[in-house]
Protein backbone atom coordinates (compact mmCIF):
# COMPACT_ATOMS: atom_id res chain seq x y z
CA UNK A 1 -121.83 -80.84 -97.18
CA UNK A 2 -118.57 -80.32 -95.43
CA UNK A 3 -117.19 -78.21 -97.77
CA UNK A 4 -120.47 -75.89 -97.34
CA UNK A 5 -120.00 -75.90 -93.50
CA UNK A 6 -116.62 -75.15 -93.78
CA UNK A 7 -117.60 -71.89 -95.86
CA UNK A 8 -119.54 -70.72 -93.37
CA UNK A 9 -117.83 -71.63 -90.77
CA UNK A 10 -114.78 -69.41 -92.59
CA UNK A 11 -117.34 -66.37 -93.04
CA UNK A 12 -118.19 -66.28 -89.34
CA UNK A 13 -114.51 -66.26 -88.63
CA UNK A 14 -114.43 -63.47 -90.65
CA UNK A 15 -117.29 -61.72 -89.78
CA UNK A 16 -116.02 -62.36 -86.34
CA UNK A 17 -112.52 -60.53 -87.01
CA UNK A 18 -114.18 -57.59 -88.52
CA UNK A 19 -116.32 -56.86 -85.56
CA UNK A 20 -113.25 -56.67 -83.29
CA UNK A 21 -111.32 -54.76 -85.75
CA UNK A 22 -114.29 -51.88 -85.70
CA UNK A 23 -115.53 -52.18 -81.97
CA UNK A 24 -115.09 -48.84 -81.14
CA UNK A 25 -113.25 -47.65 -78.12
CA UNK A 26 -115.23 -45.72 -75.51
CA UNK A 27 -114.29 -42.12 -75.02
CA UNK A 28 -111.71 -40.79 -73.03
CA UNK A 29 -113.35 -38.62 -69.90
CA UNK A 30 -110.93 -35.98 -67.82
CA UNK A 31 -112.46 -35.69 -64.47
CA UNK A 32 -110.66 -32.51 -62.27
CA UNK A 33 -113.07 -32.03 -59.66
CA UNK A 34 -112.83 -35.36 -57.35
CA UNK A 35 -114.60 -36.43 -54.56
CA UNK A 36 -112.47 -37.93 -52.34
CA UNK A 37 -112.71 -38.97 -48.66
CA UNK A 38 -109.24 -38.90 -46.67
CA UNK A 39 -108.52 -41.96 -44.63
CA UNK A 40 -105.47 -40.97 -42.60
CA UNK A 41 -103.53 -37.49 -42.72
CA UNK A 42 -100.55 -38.17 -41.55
CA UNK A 43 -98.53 -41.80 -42.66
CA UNK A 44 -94.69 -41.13 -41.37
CA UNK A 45 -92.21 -42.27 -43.67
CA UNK A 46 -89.65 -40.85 -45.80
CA UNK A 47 -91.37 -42.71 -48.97
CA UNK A 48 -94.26 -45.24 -48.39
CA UNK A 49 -93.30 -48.06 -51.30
CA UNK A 50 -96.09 -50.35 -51.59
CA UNK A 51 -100.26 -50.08 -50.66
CA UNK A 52 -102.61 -52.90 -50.99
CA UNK A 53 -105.91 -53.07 -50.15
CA UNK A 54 -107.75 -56.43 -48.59
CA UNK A 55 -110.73 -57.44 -46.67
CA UNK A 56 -111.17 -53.92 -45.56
CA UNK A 57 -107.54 -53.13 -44.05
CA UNK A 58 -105.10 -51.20 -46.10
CA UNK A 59 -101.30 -52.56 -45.79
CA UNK A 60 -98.65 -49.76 -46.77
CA UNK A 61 -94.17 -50.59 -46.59
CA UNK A 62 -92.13 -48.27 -45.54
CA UNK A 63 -88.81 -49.71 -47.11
CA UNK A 64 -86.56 -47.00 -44.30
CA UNK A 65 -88.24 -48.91 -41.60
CA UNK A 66 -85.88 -51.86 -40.16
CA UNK A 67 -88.54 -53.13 -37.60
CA UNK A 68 -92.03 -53.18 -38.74
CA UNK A 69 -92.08 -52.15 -42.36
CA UNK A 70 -95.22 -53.11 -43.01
CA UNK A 71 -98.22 -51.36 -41.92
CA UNK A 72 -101.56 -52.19 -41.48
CA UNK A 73 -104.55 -49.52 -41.14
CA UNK A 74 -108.16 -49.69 -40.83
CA UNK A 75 -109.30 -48.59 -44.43
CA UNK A 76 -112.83 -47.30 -42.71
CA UNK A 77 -111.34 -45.25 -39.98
CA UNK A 78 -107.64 -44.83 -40.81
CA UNK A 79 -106.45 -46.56 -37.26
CA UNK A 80 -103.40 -48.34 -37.93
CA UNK A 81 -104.03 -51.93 -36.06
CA UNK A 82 -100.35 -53.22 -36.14
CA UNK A 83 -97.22 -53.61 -38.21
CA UNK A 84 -95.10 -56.96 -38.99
CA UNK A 85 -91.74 -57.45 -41.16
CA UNK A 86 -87.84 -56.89 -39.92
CA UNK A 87 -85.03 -56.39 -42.13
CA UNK A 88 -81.92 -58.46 -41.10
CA UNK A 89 -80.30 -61.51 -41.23
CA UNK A 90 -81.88 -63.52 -38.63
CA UNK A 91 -84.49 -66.73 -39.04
CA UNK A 92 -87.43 -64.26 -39.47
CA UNK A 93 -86.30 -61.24 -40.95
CA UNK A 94 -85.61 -60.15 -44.20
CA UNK A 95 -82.60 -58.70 -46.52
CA UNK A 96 -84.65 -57.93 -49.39
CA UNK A 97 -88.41 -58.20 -49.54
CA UNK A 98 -90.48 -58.57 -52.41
CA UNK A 99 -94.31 -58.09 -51.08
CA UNK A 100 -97.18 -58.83 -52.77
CA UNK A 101 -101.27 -59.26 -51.37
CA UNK A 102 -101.48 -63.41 -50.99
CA UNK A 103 -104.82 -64.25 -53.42
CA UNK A 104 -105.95 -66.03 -49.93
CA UNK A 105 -106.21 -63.37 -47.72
CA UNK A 106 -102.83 -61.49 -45.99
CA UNK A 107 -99.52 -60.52 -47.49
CA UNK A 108 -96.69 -62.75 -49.10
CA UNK A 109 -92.84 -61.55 -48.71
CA UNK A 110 -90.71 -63.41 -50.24
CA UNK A 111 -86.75 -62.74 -49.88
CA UNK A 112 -84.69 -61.42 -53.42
CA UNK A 113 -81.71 -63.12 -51.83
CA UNK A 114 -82.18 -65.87 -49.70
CA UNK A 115 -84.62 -69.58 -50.02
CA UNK A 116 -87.11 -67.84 -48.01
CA UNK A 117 -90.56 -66.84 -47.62
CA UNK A 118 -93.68 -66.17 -45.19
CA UNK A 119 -96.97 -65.88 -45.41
CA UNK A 120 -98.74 -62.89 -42.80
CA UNK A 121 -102.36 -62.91 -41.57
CA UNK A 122 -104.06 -60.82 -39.50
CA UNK A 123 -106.34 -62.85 -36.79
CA UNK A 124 -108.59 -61.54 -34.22
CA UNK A 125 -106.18 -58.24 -34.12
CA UNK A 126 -102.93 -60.11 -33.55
CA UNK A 127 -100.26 -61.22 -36.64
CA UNK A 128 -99.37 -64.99 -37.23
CA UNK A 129 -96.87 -65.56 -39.68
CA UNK A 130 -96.24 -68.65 -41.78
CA UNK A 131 -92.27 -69.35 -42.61
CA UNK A 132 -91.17 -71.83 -45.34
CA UNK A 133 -87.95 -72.49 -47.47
CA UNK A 134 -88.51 -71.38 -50.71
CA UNK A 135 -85.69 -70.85 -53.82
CA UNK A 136 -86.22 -69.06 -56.21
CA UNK A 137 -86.26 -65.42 -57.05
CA UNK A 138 -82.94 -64.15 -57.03
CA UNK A 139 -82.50 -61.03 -58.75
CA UNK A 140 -86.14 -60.65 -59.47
CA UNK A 141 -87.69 -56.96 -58.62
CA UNK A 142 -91.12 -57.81 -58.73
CA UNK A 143 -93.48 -60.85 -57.43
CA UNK A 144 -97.21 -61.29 -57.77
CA UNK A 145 -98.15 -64.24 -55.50
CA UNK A 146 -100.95 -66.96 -56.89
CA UNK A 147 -100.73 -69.28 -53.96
CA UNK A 148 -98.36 -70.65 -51.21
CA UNK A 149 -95.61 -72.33 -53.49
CA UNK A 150 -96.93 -70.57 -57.03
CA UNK A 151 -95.22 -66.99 -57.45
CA UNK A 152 -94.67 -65.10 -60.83
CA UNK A 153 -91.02 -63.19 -60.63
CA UNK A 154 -90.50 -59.76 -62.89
CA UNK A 155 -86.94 -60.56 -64.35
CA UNK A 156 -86.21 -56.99 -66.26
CA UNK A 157 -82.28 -58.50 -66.84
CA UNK A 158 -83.96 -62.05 -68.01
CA UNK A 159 -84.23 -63.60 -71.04
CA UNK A 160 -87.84 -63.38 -70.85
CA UNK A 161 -89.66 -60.77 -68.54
CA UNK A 162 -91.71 -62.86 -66.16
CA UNK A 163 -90.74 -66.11 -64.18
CA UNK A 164 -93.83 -68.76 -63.19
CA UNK A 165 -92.60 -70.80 -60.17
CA UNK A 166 -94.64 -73.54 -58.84
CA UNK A 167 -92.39 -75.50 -56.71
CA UNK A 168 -89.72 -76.71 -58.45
CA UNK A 169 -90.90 -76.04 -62.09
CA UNK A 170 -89.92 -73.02 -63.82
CA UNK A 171 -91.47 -71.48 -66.67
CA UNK A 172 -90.16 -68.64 -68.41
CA UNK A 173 -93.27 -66.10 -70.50
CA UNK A 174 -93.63 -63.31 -71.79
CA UNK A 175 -92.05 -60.50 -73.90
CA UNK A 176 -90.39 -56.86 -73.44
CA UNK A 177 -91.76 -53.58 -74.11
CA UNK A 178 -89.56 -53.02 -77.05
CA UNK A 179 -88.45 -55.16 -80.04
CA UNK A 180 -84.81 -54.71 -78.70
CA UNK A 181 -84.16 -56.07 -75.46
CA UNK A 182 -80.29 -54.55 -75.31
CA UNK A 183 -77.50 -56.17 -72.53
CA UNK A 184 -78.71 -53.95 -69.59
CA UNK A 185 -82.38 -54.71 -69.53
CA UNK A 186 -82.55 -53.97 -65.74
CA UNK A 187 -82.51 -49.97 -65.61
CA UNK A 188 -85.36 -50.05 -68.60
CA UNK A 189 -88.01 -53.01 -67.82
CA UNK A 190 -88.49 -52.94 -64.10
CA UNK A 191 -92.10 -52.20 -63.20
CA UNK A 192 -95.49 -53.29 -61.14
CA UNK A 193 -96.88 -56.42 -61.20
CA UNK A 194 -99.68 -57.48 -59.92
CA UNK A 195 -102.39 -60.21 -59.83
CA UNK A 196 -106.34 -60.68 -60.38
CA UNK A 197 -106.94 -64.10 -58.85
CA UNK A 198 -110.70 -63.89 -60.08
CA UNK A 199 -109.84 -63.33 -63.74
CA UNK A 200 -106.67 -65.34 -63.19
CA UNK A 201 -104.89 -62.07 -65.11
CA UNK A 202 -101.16 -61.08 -64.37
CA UNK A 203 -100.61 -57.61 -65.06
CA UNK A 204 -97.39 -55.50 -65.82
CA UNK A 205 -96.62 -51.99 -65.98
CA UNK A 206 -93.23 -50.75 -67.70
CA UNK A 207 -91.59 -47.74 -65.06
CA UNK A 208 -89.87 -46.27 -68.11
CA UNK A 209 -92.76 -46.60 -71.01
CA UNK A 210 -96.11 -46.25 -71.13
CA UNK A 211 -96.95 -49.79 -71.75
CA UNK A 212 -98.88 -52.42 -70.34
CA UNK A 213 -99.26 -56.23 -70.59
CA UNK A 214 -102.45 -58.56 -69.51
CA UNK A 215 -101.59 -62.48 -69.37
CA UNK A 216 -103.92 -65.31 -68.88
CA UNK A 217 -102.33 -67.66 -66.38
CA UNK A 218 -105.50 -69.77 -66.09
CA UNK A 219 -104.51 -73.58 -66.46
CA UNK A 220 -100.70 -72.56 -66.45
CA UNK A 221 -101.53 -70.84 -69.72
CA UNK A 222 -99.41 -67.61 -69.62
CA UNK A 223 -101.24 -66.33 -72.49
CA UNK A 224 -101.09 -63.09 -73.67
CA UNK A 225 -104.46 -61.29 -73.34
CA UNK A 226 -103.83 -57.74 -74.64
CA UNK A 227 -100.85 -55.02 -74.65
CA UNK A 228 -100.98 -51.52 -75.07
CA UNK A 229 -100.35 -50.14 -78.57
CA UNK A 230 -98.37 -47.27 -77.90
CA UNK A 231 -95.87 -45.99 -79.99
CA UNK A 232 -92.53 -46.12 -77.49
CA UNK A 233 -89.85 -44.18 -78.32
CA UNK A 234 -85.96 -45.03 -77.66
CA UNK A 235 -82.87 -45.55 -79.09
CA UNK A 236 -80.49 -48.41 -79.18
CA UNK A 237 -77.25 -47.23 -78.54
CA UNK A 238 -74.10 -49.30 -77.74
CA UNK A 239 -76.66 -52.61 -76.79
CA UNK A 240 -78.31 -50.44 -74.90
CA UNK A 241 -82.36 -49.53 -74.80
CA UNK A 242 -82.43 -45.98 -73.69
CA UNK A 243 -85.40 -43.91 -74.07
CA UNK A 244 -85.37 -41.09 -75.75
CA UNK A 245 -85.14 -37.83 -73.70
CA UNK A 246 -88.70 -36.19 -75.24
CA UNK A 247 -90.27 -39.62 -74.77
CA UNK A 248 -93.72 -39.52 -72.00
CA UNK A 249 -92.12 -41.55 -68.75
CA UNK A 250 -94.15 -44.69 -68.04
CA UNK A 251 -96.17 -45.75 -65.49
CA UNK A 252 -95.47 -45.11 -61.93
CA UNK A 253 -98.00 -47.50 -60.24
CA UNK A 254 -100.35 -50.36 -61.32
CA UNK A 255 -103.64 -51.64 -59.64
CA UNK A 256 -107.14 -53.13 -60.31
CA UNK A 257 -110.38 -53.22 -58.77
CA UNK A 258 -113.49 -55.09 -60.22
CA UNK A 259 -114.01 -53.74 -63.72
CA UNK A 260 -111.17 -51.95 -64.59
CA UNK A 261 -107.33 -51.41 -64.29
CA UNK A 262 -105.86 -48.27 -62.79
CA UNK A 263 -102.28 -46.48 -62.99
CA UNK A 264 -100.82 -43.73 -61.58
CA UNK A 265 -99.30 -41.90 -64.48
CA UNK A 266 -98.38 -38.31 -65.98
CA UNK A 267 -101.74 -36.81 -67.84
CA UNK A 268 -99.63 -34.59 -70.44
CA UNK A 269 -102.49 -32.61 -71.61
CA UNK A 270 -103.56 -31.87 -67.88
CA UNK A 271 -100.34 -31.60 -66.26
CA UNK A 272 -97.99 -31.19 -69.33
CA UNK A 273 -95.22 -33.62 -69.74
CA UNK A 274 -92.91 -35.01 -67.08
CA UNK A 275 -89.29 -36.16 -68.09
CA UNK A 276 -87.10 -38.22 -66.15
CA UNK A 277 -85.59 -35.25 -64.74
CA UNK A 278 -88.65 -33.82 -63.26
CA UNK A 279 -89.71 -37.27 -61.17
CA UNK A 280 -85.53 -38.74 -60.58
CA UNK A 281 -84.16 -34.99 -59.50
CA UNK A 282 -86.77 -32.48 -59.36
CA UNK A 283 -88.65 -34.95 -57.34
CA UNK A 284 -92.06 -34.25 -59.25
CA UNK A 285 -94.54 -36.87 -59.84
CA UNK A 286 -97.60 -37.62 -61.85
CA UNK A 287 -101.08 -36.27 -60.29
CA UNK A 288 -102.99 -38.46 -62.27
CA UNK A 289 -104.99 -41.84 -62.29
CA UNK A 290 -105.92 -43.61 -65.34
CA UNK A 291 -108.72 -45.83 -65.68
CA UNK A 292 -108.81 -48.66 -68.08
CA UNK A 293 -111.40 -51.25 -68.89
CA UNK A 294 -109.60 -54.62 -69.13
CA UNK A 295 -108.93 -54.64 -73.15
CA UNK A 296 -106.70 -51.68 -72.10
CA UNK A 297 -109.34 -49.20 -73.60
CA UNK A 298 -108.42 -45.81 -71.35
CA UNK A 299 -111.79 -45.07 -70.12
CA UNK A 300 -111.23 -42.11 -67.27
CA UNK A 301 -108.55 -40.02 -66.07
CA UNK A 302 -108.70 -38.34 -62.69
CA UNK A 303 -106.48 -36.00 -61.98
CA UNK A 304 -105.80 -34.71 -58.47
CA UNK A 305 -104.09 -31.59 -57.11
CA UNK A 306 -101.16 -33.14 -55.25
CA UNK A 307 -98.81 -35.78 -56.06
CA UNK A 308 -99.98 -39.44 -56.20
CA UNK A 309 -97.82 -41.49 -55.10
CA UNK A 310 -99.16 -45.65 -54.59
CA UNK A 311 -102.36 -46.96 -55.69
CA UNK A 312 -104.35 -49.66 -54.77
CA UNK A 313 -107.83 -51.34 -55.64
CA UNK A 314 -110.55 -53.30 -54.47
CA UNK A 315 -111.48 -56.55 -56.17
CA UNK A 316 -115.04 -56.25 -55.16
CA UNK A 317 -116.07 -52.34 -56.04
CA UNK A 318 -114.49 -49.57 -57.59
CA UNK A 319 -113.25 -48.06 -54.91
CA UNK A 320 -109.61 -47.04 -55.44
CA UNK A 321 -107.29 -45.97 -52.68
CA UNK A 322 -104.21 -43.61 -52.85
CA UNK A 323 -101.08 -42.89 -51.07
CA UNK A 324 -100.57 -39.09 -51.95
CA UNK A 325 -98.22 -35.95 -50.95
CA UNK A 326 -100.10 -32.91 -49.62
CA UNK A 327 -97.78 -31.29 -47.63
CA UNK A 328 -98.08 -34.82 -45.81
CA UNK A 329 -98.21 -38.08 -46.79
CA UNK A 330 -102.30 -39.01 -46.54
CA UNK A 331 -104.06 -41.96 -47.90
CA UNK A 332 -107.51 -41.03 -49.67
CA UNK A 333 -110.41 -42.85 -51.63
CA UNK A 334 -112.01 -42.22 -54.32
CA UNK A 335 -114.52 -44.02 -56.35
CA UNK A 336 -114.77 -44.75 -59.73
CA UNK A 337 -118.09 -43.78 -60.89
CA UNK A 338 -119.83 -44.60 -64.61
């Protein structure tokens, strides 16, 4: 008897495999003519670095701005309500700021260089901030924030590529884009990261290949879910992981909203292909947003007639919000329709 239950048991398996192996993907839709609404026409900054999206506000960095980098703006009628976050050495202030949306409503920064770290909320119009010693981080480029004293770190020089810090426990996951990691790992694996707190997914976009990672961190798993099968293509050349000049560039920004993933990156077929040239010295950037469900199955592509610059989703629609270059900098919304 438990030799026949462990047959069938063995062909369900199976059967089980094969259906994943020949679930189809859905097809790929280009979509040129978008309706979008503009929220603001005019953000001043020489390069806005970061947009989130929470609880109705939008918050946008702007990394030249000493006093007040961060920026807060009514997301229905583009009114900016206040800003928050000094660069410096002093007790409240900042030398280098990683930022990241905090999973309980308002933004975590956490310093790159120093045992620091606050929490900002926006109540009843005015900005209370929550300061705590926290170590940690140092030489990380990325965080994603999970809760007050649970951070993952990107680590594109590490050993492995992502950092899970809760309190004083460490624990080091993940893997590269490539097979060869090289001795400089820092110009070729820095990226996005960012956080689903509902799916409990952490999510990581390679700047310099078009790859991307979903982990499971449920239960302090840090599980890999799924990975992008592209073929990347580089060269290893004195230790070195360089890709190679003809290779697509990667993916510029990363976001989510409730059923899929988005990125801003170059559409070759619709805007042909960017090199590393075009975006670090020509200054060109992708015009594109691609829409993925979350096995990583490119589902839409949306490409717009200006650069896009920063992305962001919400958790609770499809609505996806842009910063992008026409003429000025603007953010606009779009959604993402079936």
């Amino acid at each position: 008897m438990k030799y026949f239950l462990s047959i069938i048991a063995f062909i369900l398996c199976v059967l089980s495999f094969v259906g994943c192996k020949e679930k189809k993907s859905p097809p790929l839709t280009r979509i040129s003519d978008v309706k979008y609404t503009t929220i603001s026409d005019s953000l001043y900054s020489m390069s806005p670095a970061a947009l989130f999206y929470q609880d109705s506000k939008l918050y946008w960095m702007d990394p030249m701005c000493s006093e007040g980098f961060m920026h807060i703006v009514d997301a229905g009628t583009g009114k900016e309500i206040s800003r928050f976050g000094n660069l410096g050495d002093g007790p409240e202030e900042f030398n280098a700021p990683l930022v990241s949306p905090f999973p309980e409503g308002g933004i975590y920064i956490k310093d790159g260089t120093r045992r620091k770290a606050a929490i900002y909320h926006l109540k009843g119009g005015q900005i209370t901030s929550d300061f705590f010693t926290y170590p940690g981080g140092r030489n990380a480029t990325a965080i994603a924030s999970i809760q007050k004293k649970s951070l993952v770190y990107l680590y594109p020089n590490g050993e492995m590529p992502f950092e899970l810090q809760k309190g004083n426990r460490y624990t080091g996951f993940g893997h590269f884009p490539t097979e060869e990691t090289g001795k400089d790992g820092f110009n070729v694996f820095q990226g996005a990261l960012k956080y689903n707190a509902e799916k409990e997914y952490l999510m990581y976009a390679s700047a310099e290949f078009p790859y991307i990672a979903v982990y499971n961190l449920k239960d302090d798993k840090c599980e890999l879910v799924c990975e992008t099968n592209n073929k990347l293509d580089y060269t290893v050349t004195d230790g070195e992981v360089m890709p190679s000049r003809k290779a697509p560039f990667g993916i510029w920004e990363l976001s989510f909203t409730k059923d899929y993933i988005i990125t801003v990156q170059n559409d070759e077929k619709t805007e042909g292909r960017l090199t590393r040239k075009d975006i670090f010295i020509d200054q060109k950037l992708p015009h594109s947003v691609f829409v993925y469900d979350y096995d990583l199955n490119p589902i839409r592509i949306y490409h717009f007639p200006f650069k896009v610059l920063r992305i962001s989703g919400d958790s609770e629609s499809n609505t996806v919000y842009l910063i992008v270059e026409d003429k000025e900098f603007k953010i606009i919304k779009f959604q993402i329709t079936d």
